[in-house]
Protein backbone atom coordinates (compact mmCIF):
# COMPACT_ATOMS: atom_id res chain seq x y z
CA UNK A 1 141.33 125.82 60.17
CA UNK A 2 137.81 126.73 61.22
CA UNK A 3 136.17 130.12 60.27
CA UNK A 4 137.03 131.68 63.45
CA UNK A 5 139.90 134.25 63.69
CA UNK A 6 142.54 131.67 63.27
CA UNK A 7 144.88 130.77 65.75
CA UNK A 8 146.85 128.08 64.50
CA UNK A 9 149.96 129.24 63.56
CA UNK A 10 153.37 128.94 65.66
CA UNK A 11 153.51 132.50 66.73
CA UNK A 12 150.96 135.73 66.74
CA UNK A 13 150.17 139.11 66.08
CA UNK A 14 147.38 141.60 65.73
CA UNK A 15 143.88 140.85 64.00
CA UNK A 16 143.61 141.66 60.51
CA UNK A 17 140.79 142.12 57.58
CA UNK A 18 139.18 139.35 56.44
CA UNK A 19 141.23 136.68 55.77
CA UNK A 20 140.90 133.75 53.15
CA UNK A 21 138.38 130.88 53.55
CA UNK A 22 139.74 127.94 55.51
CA UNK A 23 137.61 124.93 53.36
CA UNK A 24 138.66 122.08 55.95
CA UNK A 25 136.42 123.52 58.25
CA UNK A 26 136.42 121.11 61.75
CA UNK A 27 138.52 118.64 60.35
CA UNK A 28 142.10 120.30 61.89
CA UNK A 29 140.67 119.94 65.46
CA UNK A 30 139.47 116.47 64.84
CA UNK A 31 142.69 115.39 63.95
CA UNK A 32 144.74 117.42 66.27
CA UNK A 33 142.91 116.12 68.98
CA UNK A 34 143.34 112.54 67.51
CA UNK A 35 147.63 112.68 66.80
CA UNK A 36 147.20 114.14 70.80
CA UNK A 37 145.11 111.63 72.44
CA UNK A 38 147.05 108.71 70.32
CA UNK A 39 151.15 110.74 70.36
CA UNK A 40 151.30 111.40 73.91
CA UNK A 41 150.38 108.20 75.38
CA UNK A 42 153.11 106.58 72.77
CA UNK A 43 155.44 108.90 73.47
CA UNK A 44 155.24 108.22 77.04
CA UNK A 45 155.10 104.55 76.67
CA UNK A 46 158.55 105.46 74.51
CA UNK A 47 159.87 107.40 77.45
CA UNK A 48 159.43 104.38 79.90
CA UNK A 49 160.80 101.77 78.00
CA UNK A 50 163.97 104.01 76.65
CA UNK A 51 164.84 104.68 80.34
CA UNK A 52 164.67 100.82 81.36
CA UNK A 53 166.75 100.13 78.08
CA UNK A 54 168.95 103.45 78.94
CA UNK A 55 169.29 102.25 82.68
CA UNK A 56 170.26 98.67 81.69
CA UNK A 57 172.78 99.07 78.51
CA UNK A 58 174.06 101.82 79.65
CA UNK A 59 174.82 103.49 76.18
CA UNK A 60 174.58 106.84 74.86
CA UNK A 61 172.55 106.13 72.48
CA UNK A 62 169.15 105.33 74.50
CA UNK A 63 170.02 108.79 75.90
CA UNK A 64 169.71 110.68 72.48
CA UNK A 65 166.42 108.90 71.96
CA UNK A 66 165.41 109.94 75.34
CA UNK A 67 165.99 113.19 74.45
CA UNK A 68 163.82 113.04 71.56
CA UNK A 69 160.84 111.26 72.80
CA UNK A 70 161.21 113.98 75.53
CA UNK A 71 161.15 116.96 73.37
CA UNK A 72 158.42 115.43 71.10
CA UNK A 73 156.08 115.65 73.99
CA UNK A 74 156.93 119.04 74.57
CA UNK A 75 156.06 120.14 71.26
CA UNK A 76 152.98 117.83 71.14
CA UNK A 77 151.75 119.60 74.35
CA UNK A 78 152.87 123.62 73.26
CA UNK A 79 152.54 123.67 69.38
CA UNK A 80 149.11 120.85 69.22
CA UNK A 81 147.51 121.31 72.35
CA UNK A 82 148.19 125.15 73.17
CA UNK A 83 148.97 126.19 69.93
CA UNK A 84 146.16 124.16 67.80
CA UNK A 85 143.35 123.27 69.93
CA UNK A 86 143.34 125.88 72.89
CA UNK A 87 143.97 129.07 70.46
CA UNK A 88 141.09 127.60 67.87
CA UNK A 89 138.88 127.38 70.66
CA UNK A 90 140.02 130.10 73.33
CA UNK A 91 143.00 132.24 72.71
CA UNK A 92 141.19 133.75 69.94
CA UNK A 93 138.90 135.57 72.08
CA UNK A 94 140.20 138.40 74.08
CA UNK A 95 143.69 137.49 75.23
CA UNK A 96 146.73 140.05 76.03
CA UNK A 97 149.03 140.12 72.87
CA UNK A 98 152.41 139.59 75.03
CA UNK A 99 150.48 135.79 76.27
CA UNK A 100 150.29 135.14 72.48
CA UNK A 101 153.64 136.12 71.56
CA UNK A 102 155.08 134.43 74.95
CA UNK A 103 153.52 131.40 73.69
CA UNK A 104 154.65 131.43 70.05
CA UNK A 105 158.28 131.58 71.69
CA UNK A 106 157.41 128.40 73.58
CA UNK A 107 156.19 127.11 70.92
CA UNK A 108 159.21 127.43 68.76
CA UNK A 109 161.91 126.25 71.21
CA UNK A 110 159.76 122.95 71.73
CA UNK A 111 159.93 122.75 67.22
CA UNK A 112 163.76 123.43 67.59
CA UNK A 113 164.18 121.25 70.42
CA UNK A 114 162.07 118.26 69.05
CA UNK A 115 164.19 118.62 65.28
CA UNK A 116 167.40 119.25 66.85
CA UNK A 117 167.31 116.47 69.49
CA UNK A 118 168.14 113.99 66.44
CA UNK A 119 171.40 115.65 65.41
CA UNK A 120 173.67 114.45 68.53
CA UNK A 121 172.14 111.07 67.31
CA UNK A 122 173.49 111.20 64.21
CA UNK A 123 176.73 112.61 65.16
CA UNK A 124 176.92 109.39 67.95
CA UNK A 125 175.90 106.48 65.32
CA UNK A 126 178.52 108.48 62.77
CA UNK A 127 181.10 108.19 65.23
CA UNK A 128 180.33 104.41 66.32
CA UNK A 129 180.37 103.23 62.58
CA UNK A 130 183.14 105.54 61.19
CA UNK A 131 185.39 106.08 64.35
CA UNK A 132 184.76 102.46 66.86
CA UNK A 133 187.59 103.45 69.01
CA UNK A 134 187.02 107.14 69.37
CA UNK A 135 183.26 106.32 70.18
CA UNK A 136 184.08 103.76 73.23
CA UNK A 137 185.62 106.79 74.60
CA UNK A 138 183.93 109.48 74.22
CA UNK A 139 180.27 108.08 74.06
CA UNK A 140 178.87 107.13 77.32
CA UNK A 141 175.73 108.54 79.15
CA UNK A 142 176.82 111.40 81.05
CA UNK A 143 178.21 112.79 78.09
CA UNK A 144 175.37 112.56 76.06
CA UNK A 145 173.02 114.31 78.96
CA UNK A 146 175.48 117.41 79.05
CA UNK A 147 174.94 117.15 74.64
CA UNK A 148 171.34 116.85 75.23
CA UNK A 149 171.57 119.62 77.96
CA UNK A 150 173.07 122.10 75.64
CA UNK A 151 171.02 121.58 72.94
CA UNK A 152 167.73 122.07 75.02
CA UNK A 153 169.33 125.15 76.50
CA UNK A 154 170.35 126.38 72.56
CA UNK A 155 166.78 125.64 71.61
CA UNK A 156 165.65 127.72 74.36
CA UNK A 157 167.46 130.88 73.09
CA UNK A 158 166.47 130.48 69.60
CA UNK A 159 162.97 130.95 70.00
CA UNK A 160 163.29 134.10 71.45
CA UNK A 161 163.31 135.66 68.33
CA UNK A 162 160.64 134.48 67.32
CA UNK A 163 158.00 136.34 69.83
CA UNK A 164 158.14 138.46 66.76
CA UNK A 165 156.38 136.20 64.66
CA UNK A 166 153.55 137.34 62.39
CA UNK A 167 150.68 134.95 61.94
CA UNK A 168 150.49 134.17 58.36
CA UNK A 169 146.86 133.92 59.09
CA UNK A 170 145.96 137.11 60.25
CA UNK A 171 148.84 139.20 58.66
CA UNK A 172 147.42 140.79 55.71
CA UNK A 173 149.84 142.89 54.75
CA UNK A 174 153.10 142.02 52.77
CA UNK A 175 155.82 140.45 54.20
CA UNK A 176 158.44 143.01 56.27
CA UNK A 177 162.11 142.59 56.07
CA UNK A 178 161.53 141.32 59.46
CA UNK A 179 159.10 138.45 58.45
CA UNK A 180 161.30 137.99 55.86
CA UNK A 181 164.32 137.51 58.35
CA UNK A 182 162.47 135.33 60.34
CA UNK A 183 161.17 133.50 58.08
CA UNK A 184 164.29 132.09 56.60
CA UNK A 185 165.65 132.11 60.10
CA UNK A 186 162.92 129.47 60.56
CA UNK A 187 163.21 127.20 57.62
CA UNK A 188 167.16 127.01 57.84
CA UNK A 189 166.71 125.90 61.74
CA UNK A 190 164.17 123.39 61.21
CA UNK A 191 164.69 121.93 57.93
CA UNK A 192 167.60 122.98 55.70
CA UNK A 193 170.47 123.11 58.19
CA UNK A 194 169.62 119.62 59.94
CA UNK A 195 168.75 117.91 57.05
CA UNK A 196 172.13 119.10 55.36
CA UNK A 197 173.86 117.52 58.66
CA UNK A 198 171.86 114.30 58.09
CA UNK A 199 172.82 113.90 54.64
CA UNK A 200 176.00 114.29 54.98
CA UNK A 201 176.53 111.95 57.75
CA UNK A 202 174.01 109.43 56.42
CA UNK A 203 176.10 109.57 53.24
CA UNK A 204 179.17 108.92 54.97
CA UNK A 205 177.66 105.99 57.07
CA UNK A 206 175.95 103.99 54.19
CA UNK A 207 179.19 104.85 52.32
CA UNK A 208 181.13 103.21 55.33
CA UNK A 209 179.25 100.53 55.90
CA UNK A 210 179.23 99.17 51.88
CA UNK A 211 182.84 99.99 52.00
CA UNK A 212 183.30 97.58 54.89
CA UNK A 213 180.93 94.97 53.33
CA UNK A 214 182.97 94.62 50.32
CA UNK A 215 185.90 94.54 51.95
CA UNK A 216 184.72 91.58 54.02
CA UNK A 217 182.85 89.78 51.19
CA UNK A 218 186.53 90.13 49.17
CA UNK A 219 188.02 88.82 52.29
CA UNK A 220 185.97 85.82 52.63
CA UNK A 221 186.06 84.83 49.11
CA UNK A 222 190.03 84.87 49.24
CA UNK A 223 189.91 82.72 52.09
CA UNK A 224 187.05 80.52 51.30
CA UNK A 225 185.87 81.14 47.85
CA UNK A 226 182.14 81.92 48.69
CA UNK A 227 180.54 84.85 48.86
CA UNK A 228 179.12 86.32 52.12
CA UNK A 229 175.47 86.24 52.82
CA UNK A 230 173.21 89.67 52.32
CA UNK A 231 176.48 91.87 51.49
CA UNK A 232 174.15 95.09 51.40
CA UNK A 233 172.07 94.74 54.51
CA UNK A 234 172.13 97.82 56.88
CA UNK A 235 172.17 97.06 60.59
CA UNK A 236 169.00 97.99 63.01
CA UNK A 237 170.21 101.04 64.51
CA UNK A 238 171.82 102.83 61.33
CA UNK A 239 168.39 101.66 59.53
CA UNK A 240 166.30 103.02 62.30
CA UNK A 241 168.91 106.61 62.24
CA UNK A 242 167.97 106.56 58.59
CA UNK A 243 164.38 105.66 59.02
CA UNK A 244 163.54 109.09 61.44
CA UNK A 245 165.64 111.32 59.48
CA UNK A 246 163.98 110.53 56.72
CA UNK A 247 160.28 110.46 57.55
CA UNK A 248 161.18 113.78 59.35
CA UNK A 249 162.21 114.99 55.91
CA UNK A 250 159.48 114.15 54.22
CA UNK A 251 157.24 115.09 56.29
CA UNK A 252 158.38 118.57 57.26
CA UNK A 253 159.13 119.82 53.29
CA UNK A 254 155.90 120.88 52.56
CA UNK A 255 155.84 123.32 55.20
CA UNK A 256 158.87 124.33 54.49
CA UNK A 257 157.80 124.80 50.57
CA UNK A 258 154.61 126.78 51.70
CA UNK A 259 156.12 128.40 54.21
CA UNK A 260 158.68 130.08 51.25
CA UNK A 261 155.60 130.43 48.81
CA UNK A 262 154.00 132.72 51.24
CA UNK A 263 156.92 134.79 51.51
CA UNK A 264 157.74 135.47 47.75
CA UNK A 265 154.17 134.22 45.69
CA UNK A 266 151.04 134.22 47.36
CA UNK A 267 149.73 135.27 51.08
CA UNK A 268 147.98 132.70 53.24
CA UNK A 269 145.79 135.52 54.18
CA UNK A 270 144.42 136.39 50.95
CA UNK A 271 144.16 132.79 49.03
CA UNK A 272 142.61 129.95 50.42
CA UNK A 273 144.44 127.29 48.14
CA UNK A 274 147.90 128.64 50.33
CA UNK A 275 145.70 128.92 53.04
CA UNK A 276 144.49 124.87 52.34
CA UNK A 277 148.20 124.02 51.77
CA UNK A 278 149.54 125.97 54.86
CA UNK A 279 146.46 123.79 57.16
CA UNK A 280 147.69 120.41 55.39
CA UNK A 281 151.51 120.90 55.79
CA UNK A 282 151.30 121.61 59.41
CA UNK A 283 148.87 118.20 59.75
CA UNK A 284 152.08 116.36 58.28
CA UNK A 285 154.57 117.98 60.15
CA UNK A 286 153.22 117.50 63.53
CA UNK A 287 152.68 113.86 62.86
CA UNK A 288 156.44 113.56 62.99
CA UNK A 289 156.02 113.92 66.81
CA UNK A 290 153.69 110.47 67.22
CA UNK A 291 155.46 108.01 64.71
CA UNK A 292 158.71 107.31 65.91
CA UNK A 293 157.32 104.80 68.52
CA UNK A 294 155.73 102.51 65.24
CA UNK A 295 159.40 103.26 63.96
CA UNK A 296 161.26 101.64 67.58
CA UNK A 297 158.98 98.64 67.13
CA UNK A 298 159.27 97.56 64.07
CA UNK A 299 163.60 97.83 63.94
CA UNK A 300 164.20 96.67 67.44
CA UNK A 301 163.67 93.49 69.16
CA UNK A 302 164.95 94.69 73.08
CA UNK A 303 162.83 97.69 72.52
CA UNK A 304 159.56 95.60 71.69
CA UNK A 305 160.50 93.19 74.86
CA UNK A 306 160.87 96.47 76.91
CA UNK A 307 157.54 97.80 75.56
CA UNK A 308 155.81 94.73 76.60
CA UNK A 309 157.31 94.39 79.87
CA UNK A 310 156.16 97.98 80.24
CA UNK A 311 152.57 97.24 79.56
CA UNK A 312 152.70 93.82 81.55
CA UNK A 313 154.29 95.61 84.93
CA UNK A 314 156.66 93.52 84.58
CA UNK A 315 160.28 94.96 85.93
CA UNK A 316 163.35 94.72 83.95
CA UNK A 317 166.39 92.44 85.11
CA UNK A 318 168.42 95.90 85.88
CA UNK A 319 170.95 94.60 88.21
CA UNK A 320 172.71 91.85 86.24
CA UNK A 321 173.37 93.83 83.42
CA UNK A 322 174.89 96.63 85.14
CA UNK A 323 177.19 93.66 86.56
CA UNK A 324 177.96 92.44 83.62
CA UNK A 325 178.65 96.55 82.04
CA UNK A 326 181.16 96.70 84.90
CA UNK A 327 182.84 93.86 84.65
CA UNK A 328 183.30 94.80 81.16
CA UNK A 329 184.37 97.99 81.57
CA UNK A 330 188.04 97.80 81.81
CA UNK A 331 188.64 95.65 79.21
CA UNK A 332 186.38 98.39 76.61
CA UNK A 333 188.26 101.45 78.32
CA UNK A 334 192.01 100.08 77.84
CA UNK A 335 192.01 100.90 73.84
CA UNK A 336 194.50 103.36 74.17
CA UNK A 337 197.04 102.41 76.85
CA UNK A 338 199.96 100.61 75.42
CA UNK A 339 200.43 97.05 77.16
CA UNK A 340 201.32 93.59 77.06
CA UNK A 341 200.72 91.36 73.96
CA UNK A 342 197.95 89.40 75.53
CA UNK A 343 196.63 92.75 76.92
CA UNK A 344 196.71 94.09 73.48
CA UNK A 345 195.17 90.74 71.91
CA UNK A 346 192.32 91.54 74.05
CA UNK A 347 192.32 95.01 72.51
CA UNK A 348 192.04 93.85 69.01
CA UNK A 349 189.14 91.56 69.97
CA UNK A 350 186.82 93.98 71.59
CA UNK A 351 187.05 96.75 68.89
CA UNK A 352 185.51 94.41 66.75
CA UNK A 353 183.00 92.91 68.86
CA UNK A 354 182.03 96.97 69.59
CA UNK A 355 181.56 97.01 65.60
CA UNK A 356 179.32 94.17 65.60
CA UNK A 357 177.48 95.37 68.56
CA UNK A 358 176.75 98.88 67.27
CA UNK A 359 174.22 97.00 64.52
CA UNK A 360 172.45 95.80 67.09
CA UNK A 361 169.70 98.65 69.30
């Protein structure tokens, strides 16, 4: 960041010697202040049409994303505006140590909160591919705001630890077994531990759905002797779950990398090429927060229409859908109950219509 005593990083501690150069000079604020003025007003935009979508569908899964947009603004707001902008230009004047450290606590639940949001979406589109019938009854919105509830509430308490924090800017001396706890503490909550969950699941989905693809393509050609059309394509919402898991992957190893380099090879306080790699990672991390709106667009069609209708005042037909949810409802709730054989008929039919459906954000 800029010459100034640098106060950038997602938590704080005292001043140190002279640090290494920062050779970006201005160019962190610039774009800070860009990813804000352009990731907030998308993310809100997000918010409003996930809540007309969430309010007319019904389904869990507008919920998680909810969640997400929700807690991307949150970290937007305490880890780019407070933590970027306002400490480069006024926290690192004379300001109380415990506001710094309260801060880089804040700062940290918002980065757990943000990362961790995505798991219970995962879990849900596992469930809906792998498990249809378990997912029609245990998916459904209230459910997912208790899942969302307890996650923001875990994120929360995991940040608390981290109002021990040492700037890797300031810190000249060598890591502590603290920093060294905390450290890894970090990494495995925000990168290894969900990005083990997402491969696994994502593994088990794409191995799912090909699995179900053949089947049907071998079913079709005994029947009819052609082959099905585009046997490999991936439906919208498991290619959008894939899409921002893996762009949050990507774009959150390199701090991770750093981050590690720091601790065992070389401080960011003493050499500016960590110190240049440190300032560049973060830049790619926090534009994880502004790009899954680009993401929504370009996989879903009801999301676009909600979108526009958002930007055009227009208000969404609300009233016919919930109808139409309710009318449903009994039929999609009876998957369990043992009845009669048109009863059951019925049973067999909307299973697989659910299926079909759960391609389809």
């Amino acid at each position: 960041m800029i010459d100034w005593p640098n106060g950038t990083a997602f938590g704080h501690l005292e001043e140190g010697p002279p640090r290494s150069e920062c050779v970006l000079g201005y160019i962190p604020v610039v774009y800070y202040s860009a990813l804000l003025c352009v990731g907030v007003p998308v993310n809100i935009l997000t918010l409003v049409a996930l809540s007309r979508l969430a309010d007319r569908t019904q389904k869990a899964l507008y919920v998680y994303l909810l969640a997400l947009t929700g807690a991307d603004i949150l970290s937007q707001l305490f880890i780019i505006f407070v933590g970027f902008l306002l400490e480069t230009a006024v926290f690192h004047r004379e300001v109380p140590t415990m506001l710094l450290r309260s801060i880089s606590m804040l700062e940290f639940a918002a980065n757990h909160a943000s990362i961790w949001a995505t798991v219970p979406l995962t879990v849900d589109r596992y469930v809906a591919l792998c498990h249809p019938l378990l997912h029609r009854q245990i998916s459904y919105p209230a459910r997912a705001w208790k899942i969302i509830a307890a996650v923001l509430a875990l994120a929360l308490v995991s940040g608390v630890p981290f109002f021990w924090w040492s700037d890797l800017w300031r810190v000249s001396r060598p890591p502590t077994s603290l920093d060294c706890i905390l450290i890894w503490t970090h990494v495995t909550i925000i990168y290894f531990l969900p990005c083990s969950i997402f491969l696994v699941l994502n593994s088990l989905i794409i191995h799912r759905l090909r699995r179900r693809q053949h089947q049907q393509q071998r079913h079709h050609q005994e029947e009819s002797g052609q082959q099905l059309a585009a046997p490999g394509r991936l439906g919208k919402t498991t290619g959008m779950l894939l899409a921002i898991t893996s762009v949050f992957t990507v774009l959150w190893a390199p701090r991770t990398v750093v981050v590690l380099y720091h601790l065992y090879v070389s401080s960011v306080h003493t050499d500016w090429r960590v110190h240049l790699a440190y300032d560049l990672a973060n830049m790619l991390a926090m534009l994880n927060t502004a790009v899954n709106f680009f993401l929504y667009c370009f996989v879903s069609k009801p999301f676009r229409a909600a979108v526009r209708d958002v930007l055009l005042l227009k208000g969404g037909p609300l009233h016919p859908r919930h109808q139409l949810h309710h009318r449903n409802a009994p039929v999609n709730a009876s998957t369990s109950s043992v009845s009669s054989g048109t009863k059951r008929l019925q049973r067999e039919i909307t299973p697989l219509q659910g299926r079909r459906s759960d391609f389809i954000m």
